[in-house]
N, C-alpha and C. Protein backbone atom coordinates (compact mmCIF):
# COMPACT_ATOMS: atom_id res chain seq x y z
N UNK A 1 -3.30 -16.86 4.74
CA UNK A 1 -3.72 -17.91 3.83
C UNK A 1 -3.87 -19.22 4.61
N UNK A 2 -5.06 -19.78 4.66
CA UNK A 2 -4.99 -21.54 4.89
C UNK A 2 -4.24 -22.45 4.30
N UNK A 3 -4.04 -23.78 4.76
CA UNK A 3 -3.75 -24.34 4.11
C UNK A 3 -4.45 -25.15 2.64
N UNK A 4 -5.90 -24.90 3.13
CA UNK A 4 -6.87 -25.57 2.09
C UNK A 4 -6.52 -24.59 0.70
N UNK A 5 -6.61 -22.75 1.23
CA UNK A 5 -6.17 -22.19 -0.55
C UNK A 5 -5.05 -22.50 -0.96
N UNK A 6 -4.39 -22.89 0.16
CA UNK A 6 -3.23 -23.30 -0.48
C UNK A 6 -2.64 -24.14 -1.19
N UNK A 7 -3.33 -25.09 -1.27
CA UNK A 7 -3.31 -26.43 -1.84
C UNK A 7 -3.93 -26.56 -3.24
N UNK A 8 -4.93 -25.50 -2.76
CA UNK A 8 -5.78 -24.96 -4.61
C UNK A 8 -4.95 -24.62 -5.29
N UNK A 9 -4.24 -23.66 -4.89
CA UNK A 9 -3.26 -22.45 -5.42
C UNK A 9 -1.79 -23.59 -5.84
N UNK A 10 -1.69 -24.32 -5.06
CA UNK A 10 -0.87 -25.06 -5.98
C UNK A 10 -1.39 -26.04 -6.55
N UNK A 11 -2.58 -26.52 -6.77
CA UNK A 11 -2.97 -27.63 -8.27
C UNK A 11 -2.86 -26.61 -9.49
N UNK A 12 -2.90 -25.48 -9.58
CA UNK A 12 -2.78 -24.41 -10.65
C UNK A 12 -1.16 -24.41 -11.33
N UNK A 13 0.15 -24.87 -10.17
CA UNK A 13 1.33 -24.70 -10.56
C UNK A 13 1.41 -25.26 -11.97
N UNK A 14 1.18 -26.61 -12.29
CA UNK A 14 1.47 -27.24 -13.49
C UNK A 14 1.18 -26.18 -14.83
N UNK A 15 0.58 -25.16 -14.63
CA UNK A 15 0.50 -24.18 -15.85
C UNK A 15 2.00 -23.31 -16.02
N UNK A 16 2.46 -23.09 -15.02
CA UNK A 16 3.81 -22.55 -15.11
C UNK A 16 5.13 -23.75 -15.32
N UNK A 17 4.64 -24.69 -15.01
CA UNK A 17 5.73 -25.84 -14.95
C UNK A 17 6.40 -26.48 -16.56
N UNK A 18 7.33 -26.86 -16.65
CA UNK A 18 7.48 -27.79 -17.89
C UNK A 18 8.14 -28.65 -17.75
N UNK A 19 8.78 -29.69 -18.40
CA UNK A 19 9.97 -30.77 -18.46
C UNK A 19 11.46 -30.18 -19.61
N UNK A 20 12.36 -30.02 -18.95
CA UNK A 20 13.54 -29.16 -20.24
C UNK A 20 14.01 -30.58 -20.71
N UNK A 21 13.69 -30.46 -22.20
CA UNK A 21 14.39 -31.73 -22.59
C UNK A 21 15.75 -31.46 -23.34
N UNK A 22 16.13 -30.59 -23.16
CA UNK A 22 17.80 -29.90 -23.25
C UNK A 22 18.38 -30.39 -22.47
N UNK A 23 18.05 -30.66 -20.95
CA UNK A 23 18.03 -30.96 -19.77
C UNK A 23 18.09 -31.95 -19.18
N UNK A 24 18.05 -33.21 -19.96
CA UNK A 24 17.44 -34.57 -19.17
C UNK A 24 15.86 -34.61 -18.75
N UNK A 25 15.14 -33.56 -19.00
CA UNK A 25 13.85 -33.47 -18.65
C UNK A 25 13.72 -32.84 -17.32
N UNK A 26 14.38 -32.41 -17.02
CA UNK A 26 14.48 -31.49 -15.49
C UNK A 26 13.41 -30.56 -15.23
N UNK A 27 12.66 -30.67 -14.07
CA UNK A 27 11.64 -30.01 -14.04
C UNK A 27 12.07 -28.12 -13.70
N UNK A 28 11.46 -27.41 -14.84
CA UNK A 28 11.64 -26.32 -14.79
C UNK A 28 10.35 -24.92 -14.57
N UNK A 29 10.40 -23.90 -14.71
CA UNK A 29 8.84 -23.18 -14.44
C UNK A 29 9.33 -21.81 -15.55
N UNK A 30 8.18 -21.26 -15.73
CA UNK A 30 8.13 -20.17 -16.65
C UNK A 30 7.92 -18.90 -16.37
N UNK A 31 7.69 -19.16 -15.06
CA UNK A 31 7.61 -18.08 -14.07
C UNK A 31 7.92 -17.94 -12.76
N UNK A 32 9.13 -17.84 -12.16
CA UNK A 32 10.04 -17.64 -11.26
C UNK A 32 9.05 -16.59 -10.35
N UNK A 33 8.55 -15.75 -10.69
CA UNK A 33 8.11 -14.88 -9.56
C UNK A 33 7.20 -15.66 -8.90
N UNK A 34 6.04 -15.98 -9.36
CA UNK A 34 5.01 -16.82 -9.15
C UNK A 34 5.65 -17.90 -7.99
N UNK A 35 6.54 -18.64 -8.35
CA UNK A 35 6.84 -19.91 -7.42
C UNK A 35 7.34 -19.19 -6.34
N UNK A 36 8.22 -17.71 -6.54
CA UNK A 36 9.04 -17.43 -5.48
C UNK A 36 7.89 -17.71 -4.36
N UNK A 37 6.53 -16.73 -4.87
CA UNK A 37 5.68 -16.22 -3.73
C UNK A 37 4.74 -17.51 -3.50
N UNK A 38 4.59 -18.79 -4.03
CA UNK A 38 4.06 -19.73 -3.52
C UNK A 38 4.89 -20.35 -2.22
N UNK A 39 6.62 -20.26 -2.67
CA UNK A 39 7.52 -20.58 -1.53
C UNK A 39 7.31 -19.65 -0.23
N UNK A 40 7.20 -18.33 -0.19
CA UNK A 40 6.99 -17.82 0.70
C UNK A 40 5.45 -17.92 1.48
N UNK A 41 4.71 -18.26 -0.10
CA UNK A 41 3.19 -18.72 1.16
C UNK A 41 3.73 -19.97 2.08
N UNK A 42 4.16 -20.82 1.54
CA UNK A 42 4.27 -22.27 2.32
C UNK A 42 5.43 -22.02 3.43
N UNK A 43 6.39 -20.85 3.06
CA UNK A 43 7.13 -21.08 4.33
C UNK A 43 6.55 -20.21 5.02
N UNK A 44 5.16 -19.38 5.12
CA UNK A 44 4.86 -19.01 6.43
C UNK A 44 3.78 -20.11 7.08
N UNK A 45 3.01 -20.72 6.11
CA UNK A 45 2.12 -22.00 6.75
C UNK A 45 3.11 -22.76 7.35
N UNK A 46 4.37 -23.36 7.14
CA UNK A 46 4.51 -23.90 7.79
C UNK A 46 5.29 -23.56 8.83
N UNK A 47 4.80 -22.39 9.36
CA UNK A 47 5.45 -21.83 10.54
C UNK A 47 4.07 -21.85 11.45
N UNK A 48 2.47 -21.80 10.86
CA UNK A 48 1.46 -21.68 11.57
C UNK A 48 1.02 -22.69 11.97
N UNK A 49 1.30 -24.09 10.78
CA UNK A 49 0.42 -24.94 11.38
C UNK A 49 0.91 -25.96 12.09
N UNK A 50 -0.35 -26.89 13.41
CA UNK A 50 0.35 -27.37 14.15
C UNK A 50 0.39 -29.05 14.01
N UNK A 51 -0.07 -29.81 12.86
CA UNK A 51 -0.44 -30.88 12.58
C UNK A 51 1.00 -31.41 11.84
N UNK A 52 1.84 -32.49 12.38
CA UNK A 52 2.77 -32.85 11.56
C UNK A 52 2.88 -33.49 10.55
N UNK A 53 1.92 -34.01 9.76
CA UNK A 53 1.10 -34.19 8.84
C UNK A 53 1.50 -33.14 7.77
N UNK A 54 0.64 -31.88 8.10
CA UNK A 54 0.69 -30.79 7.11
C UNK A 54 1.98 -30.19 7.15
N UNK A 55 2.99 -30.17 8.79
CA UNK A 55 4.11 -29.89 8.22
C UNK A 55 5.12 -30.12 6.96
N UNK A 56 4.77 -32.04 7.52
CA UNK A 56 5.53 -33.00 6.25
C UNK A 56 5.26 -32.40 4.47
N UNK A 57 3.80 -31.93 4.34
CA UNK A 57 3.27 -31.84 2.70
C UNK A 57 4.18 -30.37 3.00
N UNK A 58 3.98 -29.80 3.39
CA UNK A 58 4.82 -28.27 3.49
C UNK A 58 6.65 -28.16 2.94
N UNK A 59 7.00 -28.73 3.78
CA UNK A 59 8.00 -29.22 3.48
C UNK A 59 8.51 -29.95 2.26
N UNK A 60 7.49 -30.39 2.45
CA UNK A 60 7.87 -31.71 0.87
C UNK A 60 7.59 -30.22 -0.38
N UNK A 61 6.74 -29.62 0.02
CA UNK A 61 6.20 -28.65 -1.00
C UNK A 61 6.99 -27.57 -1.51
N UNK A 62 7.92 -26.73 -0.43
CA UNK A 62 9.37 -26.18 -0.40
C UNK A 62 10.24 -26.65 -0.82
N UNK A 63 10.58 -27.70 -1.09
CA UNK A 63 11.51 -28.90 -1.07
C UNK A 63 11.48 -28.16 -3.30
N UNK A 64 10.08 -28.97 -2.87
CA UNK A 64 9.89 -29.26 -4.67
C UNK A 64 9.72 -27.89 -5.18
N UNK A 65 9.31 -26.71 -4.65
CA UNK A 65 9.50 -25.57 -4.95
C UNK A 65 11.13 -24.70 -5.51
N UNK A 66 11.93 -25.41 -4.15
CA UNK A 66 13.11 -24.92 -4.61
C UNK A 66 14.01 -25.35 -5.09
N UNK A 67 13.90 -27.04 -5.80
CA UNK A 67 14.45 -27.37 -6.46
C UNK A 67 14.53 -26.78 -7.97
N UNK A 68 12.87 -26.66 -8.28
CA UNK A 68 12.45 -25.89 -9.77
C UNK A 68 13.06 -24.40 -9.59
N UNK A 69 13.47 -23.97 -8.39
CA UNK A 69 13.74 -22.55 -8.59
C UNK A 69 15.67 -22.43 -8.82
N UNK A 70 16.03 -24.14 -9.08
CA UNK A 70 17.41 -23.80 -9.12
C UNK A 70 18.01 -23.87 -7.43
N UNK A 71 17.29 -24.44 -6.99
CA UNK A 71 17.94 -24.11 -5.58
C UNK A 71 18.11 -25.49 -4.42
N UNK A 72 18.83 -26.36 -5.26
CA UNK A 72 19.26 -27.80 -4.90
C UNK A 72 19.17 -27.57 -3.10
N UNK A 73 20.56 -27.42 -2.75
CA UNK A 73 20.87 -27.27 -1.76
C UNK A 73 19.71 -26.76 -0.13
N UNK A 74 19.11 -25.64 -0.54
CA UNK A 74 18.16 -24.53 0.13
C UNK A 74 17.04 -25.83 0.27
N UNK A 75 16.86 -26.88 -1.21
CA UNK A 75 15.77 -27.82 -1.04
C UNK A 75 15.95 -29.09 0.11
N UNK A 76 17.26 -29.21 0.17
CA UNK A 76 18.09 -30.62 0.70
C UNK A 76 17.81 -30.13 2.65
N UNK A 77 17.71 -29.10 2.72
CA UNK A 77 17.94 -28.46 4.28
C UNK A 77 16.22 -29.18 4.94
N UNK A 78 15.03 -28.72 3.91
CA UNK A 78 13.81 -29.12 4.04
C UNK A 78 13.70 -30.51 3.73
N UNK A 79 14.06 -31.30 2.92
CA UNK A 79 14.19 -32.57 2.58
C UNK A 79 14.80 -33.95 3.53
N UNK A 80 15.96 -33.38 4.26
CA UNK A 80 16.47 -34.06 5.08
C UNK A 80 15.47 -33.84 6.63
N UNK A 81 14.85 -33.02 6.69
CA UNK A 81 14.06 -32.68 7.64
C UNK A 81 12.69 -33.66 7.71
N UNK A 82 12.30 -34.11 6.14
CA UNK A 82 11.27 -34.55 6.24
C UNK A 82 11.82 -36.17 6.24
N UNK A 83 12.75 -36.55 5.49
CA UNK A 83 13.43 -37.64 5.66
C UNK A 83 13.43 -38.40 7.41
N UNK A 84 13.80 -37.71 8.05
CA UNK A 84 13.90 -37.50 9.43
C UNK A 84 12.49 -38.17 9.90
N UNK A 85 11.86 -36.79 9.96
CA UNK A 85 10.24 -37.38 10.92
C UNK A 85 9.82 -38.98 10.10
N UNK A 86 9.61 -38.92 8.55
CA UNK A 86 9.17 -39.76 8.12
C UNK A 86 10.17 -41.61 8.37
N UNK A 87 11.30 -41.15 8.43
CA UNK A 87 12.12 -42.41 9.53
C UNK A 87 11.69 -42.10 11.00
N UNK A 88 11.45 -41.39 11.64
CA UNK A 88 11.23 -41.51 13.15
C UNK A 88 9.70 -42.06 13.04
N UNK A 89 9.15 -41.95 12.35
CA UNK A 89 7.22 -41.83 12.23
C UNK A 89 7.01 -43.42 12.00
N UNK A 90 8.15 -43.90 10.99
CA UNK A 90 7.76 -45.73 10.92
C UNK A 90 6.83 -45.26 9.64
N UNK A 91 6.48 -44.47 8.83
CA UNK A 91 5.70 -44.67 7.95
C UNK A 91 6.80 -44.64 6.59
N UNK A 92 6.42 -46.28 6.15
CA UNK A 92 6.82 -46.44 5.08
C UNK A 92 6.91 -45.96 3.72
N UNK A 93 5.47 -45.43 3.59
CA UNK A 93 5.33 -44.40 2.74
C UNK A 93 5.99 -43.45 2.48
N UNK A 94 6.13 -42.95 3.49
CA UNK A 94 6.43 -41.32 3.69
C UNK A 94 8.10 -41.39 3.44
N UNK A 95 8.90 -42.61 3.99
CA UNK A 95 10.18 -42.51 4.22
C UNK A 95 10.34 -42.59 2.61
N UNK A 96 9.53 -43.61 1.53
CA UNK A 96 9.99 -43.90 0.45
C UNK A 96 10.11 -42.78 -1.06
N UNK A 97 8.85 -41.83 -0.69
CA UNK A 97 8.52 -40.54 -0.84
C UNK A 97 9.66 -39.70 -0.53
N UNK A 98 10.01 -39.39 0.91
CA UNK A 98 11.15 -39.05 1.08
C UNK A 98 12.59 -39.31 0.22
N UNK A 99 12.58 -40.18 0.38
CA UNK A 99 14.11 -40.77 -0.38
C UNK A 99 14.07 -40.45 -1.99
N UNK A 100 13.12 -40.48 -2.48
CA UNK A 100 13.06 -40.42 -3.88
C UNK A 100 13.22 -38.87 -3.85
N UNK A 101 12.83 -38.05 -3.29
CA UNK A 101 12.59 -36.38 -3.06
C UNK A 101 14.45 -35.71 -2.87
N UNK A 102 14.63 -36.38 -1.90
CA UNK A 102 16.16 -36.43 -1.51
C UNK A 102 17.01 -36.76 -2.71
N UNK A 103 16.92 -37.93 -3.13
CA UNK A 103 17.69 -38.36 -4.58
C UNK A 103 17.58 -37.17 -5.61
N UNK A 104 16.38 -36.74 -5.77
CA UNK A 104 16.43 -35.65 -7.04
C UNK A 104 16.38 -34.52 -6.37
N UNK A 105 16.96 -33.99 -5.42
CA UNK A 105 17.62 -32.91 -4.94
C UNK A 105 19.01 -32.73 -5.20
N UNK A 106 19.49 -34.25 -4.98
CA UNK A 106 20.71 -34.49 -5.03
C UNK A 106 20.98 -34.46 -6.36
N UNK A 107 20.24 -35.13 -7.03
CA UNK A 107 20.90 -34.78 -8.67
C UNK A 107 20.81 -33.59 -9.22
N UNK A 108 19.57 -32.53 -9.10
CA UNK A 108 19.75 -31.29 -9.01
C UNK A 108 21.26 -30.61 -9.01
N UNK A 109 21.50 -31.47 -7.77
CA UNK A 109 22.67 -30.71 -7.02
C UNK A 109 23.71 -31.25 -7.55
N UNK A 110 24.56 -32.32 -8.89
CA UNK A 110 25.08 -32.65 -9.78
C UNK A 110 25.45 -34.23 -8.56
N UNK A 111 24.74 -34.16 -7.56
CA UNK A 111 25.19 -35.45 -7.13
C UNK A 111 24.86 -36.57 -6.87
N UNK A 112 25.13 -36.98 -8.07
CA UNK A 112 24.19 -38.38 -9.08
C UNK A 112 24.07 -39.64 -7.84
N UNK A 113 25.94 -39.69 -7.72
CA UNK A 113 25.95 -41.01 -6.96
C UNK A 113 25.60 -41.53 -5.85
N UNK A 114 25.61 -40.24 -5.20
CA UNK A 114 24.63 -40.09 -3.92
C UNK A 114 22.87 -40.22 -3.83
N UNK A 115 22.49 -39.60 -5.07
CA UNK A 115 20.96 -39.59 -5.66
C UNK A 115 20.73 -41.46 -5.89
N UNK A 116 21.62 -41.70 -6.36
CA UNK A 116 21.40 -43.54 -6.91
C UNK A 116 21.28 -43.97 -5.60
N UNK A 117 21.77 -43.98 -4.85
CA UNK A 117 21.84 -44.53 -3.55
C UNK A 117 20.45 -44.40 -2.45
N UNK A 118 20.02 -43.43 -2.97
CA UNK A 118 18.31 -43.07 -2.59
C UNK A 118 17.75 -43.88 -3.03
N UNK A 119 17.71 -43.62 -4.45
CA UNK A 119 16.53 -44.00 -5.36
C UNK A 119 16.35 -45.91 -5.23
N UNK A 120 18.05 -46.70 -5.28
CA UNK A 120 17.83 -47.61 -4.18
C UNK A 120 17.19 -47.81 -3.30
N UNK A 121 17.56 -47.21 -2.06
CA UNK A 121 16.83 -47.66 -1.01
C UNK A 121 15.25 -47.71 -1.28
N UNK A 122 14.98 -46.62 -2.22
CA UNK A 122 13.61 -46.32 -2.23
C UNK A 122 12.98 -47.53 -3.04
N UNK A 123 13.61 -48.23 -3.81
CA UNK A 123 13.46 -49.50 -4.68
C UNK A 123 13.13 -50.61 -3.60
N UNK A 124 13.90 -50.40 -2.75
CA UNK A 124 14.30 -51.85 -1.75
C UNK A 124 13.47 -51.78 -0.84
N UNK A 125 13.26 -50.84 -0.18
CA UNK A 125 11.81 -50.42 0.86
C UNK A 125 10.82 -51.02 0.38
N UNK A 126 10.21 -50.40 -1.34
CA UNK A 126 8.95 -50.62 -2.10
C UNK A 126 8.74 -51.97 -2.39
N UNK A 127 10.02 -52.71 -2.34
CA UNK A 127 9.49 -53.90 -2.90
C UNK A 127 10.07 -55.28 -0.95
N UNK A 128 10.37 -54.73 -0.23
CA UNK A 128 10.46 -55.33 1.03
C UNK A 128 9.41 -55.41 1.56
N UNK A 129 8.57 -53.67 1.43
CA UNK A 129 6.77 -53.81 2.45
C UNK A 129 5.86 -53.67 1.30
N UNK A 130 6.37 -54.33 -0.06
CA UNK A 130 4.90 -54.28 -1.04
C UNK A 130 4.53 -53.07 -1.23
N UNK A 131 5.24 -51.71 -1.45
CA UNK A 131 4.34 -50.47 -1.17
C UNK A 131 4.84 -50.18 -3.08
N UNK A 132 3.86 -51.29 -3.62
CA UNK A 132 3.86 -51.02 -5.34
C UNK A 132 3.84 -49.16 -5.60
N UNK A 133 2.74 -48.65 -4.96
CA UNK A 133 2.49 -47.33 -5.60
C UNK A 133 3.76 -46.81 -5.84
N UNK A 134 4.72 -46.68 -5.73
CA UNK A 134 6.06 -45.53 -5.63
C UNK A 134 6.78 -46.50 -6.31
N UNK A 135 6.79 -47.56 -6.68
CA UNK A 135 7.72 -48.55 -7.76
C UNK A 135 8.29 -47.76 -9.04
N UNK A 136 7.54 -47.21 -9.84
CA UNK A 136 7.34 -46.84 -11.17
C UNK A 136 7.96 -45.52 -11.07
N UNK A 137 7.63 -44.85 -9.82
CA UNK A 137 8.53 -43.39 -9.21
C UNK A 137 10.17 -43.59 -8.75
N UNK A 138 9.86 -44.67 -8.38
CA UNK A 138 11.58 -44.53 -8.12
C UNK A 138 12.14 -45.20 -9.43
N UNK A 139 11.76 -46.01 -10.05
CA UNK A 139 12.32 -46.48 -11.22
C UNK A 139 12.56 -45.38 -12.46
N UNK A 140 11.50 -44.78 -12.21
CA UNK A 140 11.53 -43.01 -13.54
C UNK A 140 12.82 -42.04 -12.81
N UNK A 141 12.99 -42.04 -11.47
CA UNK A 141 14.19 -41.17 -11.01
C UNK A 141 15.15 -41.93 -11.37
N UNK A 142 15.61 -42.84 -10.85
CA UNK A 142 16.71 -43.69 -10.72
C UNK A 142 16.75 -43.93 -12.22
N UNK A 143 15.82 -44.21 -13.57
CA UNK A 143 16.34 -43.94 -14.73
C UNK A 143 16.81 -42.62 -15.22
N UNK A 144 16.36 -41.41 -15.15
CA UNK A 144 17.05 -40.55 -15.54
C UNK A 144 17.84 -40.03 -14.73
N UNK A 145 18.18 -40.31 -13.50
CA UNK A 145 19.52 -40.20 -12.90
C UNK A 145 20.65 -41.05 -13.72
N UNK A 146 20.42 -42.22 -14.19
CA UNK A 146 21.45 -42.79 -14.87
C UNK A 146 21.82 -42.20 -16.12
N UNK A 147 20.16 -41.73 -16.48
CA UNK A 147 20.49 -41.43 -18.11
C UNK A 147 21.66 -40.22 -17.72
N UNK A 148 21.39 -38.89 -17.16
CA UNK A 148 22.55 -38.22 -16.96
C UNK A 148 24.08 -38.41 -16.87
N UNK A 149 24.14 -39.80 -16.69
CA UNK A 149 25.58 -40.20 -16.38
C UNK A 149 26.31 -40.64 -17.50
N UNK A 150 25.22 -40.90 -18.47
CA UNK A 150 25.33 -42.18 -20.10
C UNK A 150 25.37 -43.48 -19.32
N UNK A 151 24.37 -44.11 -18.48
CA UNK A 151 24.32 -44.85 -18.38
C UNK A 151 23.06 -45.47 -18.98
N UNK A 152 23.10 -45.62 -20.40
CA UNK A 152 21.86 -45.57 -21.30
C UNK A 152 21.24 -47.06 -21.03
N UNK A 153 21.93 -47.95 -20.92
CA UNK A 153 21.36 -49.19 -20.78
C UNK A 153 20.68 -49.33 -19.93
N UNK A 154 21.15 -49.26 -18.59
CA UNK A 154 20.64 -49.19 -17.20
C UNK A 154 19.65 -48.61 -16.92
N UNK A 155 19.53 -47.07 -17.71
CA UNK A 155 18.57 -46.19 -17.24
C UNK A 155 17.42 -46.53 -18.72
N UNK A 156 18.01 -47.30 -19.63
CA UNK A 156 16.45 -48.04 -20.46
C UNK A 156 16.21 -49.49 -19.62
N UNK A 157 16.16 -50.13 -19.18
CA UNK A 157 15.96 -50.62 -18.08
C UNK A 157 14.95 -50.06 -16.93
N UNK A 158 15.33 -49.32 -16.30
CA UNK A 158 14.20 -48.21 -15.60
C UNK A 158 13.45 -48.23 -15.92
N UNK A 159 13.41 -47.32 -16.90
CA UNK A 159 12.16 -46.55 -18.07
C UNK A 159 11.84 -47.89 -18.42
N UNK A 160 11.87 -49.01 -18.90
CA UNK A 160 10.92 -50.17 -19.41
C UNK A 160 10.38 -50.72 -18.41
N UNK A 161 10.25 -51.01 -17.04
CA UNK A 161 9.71 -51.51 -16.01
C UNK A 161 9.23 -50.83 -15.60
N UNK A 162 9.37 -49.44 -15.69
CA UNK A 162 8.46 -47.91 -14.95
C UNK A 162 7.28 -47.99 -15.62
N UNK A 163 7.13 -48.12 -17.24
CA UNK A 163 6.27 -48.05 -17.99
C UNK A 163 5.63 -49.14 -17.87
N UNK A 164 5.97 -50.35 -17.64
CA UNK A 164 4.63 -51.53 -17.72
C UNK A 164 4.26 -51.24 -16.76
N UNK A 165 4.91 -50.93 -15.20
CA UNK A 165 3.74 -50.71 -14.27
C UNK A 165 2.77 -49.19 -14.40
N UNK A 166 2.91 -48.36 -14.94
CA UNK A 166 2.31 -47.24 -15.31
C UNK A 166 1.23 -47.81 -16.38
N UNK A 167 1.59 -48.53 -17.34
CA UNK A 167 0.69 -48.84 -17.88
C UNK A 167 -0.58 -49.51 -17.96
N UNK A 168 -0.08 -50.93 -16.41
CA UNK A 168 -0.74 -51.24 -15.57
C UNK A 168 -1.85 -50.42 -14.74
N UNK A 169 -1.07 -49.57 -14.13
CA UNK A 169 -2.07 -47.95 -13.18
C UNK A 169 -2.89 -47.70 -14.57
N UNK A 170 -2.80 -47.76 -15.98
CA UNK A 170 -3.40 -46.78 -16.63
C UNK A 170 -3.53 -45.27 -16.81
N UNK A 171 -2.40 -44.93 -15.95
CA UNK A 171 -2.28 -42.85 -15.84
C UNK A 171 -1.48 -42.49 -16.86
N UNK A 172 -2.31 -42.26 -17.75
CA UNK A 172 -1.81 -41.31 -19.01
C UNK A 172 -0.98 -40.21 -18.80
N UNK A 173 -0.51 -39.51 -17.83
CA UNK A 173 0.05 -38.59 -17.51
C UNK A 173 1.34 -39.19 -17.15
N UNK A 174 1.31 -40.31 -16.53
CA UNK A 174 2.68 -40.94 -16.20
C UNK A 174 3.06 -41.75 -16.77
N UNK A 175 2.57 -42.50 -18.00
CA UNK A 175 2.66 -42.75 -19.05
C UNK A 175 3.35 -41.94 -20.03
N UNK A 176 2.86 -41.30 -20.08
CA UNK A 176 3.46 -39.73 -21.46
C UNK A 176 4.89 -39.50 -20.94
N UNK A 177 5.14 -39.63 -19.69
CA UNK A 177 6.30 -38.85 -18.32
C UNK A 177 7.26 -39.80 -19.05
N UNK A 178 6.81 -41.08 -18.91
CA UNK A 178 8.18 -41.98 -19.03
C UNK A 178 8.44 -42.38 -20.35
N UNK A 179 7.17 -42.22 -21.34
CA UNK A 179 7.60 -42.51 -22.72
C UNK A 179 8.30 -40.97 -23.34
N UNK A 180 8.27 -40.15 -22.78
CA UNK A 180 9.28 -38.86 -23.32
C UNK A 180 10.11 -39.43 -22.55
N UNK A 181 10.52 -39.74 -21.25
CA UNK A 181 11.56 -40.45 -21.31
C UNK A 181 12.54 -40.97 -21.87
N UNK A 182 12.33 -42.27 -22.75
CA UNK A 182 12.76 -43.45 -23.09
C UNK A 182 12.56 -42.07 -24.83
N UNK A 183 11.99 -41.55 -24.80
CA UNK A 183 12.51 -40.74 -26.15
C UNK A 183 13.70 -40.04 -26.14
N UNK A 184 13.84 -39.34 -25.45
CA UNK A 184 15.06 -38.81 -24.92
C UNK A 184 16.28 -39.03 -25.14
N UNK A 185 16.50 -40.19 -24.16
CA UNK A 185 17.18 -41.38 -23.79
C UNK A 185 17.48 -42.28 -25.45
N UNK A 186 16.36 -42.33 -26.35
CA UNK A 186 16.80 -42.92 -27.57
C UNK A 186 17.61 -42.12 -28.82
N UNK A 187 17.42 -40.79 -28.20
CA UNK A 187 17.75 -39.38 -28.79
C UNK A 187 19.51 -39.73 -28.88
N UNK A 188 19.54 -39.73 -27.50
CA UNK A 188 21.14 -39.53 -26.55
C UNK A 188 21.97 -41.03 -26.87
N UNK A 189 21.11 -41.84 -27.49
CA UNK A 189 22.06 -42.97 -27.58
C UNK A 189 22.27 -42.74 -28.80
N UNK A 190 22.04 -42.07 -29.56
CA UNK A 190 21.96 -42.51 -31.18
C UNK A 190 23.01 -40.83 -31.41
């Protein structure tokens, strides 16, 4: 397999995917076999290819694969890996991406306070080199990382600054993300 079908083959995932709102909204799938064998396509690409570039999306792609498969930890091994190059690389992007990826591994992995501490940095990066795009992303983690804790205030806070800049972008999709959010979240306070 290339990496180009491969990349097809996962814009298709979101049909198996959902949000558990039993859950905090935790991203979950409906079909476990399916992801197993997308994980195993990507962990043999990224044994073929030689661009560190495509390693990084690979990785990041395993990462997010095996978190939905229940598999915190197995995700954190690939995650800290990409954490890594993307601090050695100087790309801001990538490190802030990173950190937010890392944080919700970690909460996955029930370890919130460690996850906050990401989703920070990833706050403090975004707004030190201006890198707006990922603002509204770390503010949607870092709110329902709190919400998990009952830290309802804090994490409506999040969710209200996530959403004006989303609303700003205009992406209805990330829009919808954070106003089930802040539904949730109004669920759990009441």
């Amino acid at each position: 397999m290339t990496l180009s079908l491969f990349k097809n083959k996962l814009a298709t995932l979101e049909t198996i995917l959902y949000f558990d709102k039993k859950q905090f909204l935790r991203e979950k799938t409906d079909d476990p076999a399916q992801l197993k064998i997308m994980i195993e396509d990507a962990l043999q690409l990224v044994t073929e290819v030689s661009n560190e570039q495509d390693r990084f999306f690979l990785k990041g792609t395993i990462w997010n694969l095996y978190r939905i498969c229940k598999r915190p930890q197995t995700a954190l091994v690939y995650l800290n890996e990409c954490l890594l190059f993307a601090q050695e690389s100087g790309t801001t992007t990538q490190q802030i991406v990173s950190l937010i990826r890392v944080g919700e591994a970690l909460k996955y992995n029930e370890e919130h306070k460690k996850a906050l501490i990401l989703f920070n940095q990833a706050l403090s990066l975004c707004q030190m080199h201006e890198v707006t795009a990922y603002t509204d992303f770390s503010l949607q983690h870092k709110g329902k990382c709190l919400m998990e804790q009952g830290y309802f205030a804090d994490a409506e806070m999040c969710f209200n600054e996530a959403l004006l800049i989303r609303q700003k972008k205009g992406n209805a999709s990330l829009i919808d993300s954070t106003e089930q959010a802040l539904a949730l979240l109004m669920q759990l306070k009441s």
